[in-house]
Protein backbone atom coordinates (compact mmCIF):
# COMPACT_ATOMS: atom_id res chain seq x y z
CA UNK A 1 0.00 0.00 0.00
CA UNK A 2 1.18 3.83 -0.44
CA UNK A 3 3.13 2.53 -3.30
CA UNK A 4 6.42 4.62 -4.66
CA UNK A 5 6.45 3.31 -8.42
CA UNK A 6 6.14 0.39 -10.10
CA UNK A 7 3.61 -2.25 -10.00
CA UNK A 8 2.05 -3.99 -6.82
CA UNK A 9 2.61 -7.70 -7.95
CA UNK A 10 4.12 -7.91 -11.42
CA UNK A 11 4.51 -11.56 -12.31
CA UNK A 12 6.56 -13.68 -15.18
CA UNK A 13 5.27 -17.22 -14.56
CA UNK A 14 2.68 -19.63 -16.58
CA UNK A 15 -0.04 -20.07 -13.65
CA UNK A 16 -0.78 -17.50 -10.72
CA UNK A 17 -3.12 -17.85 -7.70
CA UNK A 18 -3.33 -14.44 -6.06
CA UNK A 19 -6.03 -14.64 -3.59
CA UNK A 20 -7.20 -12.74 -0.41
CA UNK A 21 -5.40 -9.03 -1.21
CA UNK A 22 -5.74 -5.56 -0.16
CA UNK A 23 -4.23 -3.12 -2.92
CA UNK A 24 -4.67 0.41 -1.86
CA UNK A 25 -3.12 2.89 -3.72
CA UNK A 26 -5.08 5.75 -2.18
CA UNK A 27 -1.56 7.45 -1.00
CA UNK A 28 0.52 5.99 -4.00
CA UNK A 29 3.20 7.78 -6.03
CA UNK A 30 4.07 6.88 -9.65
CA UNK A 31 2.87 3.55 -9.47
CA UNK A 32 1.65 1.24 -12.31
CA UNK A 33 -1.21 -1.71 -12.58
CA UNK A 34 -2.28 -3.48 -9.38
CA UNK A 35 -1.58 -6.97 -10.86
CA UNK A 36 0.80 -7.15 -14.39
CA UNK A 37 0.79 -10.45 -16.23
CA UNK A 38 3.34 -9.04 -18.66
CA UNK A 39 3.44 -12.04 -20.57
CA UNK A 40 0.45 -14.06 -19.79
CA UNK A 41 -0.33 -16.34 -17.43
CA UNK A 42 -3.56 -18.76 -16.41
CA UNK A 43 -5.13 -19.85 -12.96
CA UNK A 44 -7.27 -17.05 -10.79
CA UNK A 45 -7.02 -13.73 -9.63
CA UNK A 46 -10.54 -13.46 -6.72
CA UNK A 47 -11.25 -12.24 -3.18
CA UNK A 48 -8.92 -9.21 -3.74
CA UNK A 49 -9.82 -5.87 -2.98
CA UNK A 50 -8.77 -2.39 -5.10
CA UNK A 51 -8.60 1.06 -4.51
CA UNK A 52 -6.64 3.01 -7.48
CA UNK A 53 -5.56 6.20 -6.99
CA UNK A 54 -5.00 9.37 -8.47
CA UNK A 55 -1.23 9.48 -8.49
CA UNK A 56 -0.80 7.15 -10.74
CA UNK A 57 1.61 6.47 -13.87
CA UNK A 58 -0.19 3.83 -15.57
CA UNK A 59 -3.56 3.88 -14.86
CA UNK A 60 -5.57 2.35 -17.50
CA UNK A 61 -5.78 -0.94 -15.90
CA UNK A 62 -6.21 -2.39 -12.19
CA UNK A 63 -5.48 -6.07 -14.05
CA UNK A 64 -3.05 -6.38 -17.20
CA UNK A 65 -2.28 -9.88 -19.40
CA UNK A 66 0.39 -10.07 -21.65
CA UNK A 67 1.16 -6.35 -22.13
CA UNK A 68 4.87 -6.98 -23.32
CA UNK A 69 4.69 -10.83 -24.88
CA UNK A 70 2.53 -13.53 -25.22
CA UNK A 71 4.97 -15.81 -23.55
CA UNK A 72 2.02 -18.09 -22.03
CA UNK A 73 -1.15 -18.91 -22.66
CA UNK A 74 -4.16 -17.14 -20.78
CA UNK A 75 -6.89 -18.55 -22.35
CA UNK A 76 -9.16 -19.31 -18.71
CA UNK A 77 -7.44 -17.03 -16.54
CA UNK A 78 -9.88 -16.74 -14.08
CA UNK A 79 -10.56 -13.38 -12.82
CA UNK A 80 -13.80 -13.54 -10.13
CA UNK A 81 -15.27 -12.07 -6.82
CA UNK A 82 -12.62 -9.37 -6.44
CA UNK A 83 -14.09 -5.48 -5.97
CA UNK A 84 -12.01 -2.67 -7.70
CA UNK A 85 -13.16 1.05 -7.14
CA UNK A 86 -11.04 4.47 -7.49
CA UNK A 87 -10.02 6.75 -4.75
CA UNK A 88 -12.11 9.80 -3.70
CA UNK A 89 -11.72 12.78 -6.55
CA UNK A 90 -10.56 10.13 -9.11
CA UNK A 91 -12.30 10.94 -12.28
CA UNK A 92 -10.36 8.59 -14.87
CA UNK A 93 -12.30 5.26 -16.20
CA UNK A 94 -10.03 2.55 -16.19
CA UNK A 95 -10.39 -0.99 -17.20
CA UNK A 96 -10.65 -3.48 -14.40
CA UNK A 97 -9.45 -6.17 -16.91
CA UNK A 98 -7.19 -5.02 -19.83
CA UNK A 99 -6.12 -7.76 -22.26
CA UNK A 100 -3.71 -7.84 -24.41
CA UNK A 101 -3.73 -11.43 -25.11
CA UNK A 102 -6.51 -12.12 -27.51
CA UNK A 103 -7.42 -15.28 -25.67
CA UNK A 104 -10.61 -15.86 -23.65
CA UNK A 105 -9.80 -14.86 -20.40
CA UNK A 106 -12.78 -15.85 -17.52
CA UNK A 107 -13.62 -12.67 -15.92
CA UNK A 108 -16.76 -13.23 -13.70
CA UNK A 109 -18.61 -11.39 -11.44
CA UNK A 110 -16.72 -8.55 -9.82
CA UNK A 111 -17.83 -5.76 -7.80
CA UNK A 112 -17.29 -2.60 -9.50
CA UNK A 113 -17.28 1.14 -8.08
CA UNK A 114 -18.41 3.84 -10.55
CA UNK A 115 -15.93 4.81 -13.15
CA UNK A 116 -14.37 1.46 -13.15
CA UNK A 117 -14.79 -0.56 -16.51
CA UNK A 118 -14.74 -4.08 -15.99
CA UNK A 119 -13.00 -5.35 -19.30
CA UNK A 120 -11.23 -3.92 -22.23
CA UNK A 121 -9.53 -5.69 -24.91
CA UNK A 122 -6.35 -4.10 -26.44
């Protein structure tokens, strides 16, 4: 939390199970996405909770896959019962799921707060 730049997990590896997290960025500096999957990655993202804030350097997604390389495959990542919303005064609409893979990622029900899309391909 309060994060001075980069991202908050930022992971290289085929499968990820990132359960049970509190990512508040409300008092962050320069920081990036909440979760990157730079190049890809299955298994589930859920229970987390999200609060992106204004300070921000990349902001356009809480959740990226396979920004940089398609490395693995993501088809199934499973992305489910997590609840992203933006800091007080934040007026930006970013995605809660960008993808840059192409595949068919599983993104189920999440709890949204206003502004926050919950999936953009890219």
């Amino acid at each position: 939390e309060r994060g001075r730049g980069g991202h908050y997990v930022k992971l290289r590896v085929p499968n990820v199970m990132i359960a049970d997290n509190s990512f508040d960025d409300t008092g962050g500096r320069k920081t990036n996405y909440m979760i990157d999957l730079p190049n890809g990655s299955t298994g589930l993202i859920t229970r987390n909770t999200f609060v992106q804030g204004r300070e921000k350097e990349n902001w356009t997604g809480f959740v990226v896959v396979a920004a940089e390389a398609k490395l693995y495959r993501s088809a199934g990542l499973r992305v489910e019962s997590n609840i992203a919303t933006l800091a007080p005064g934040e007026t930006r609409s970013p995605a809660f799921v960008a993808d840059y893979s192409h595949e068919r990622l599983a993104v189920g029900a999440n709890k949204l707060g206003a502004g926050v899309r919950m999936f953009e391909t890219r």
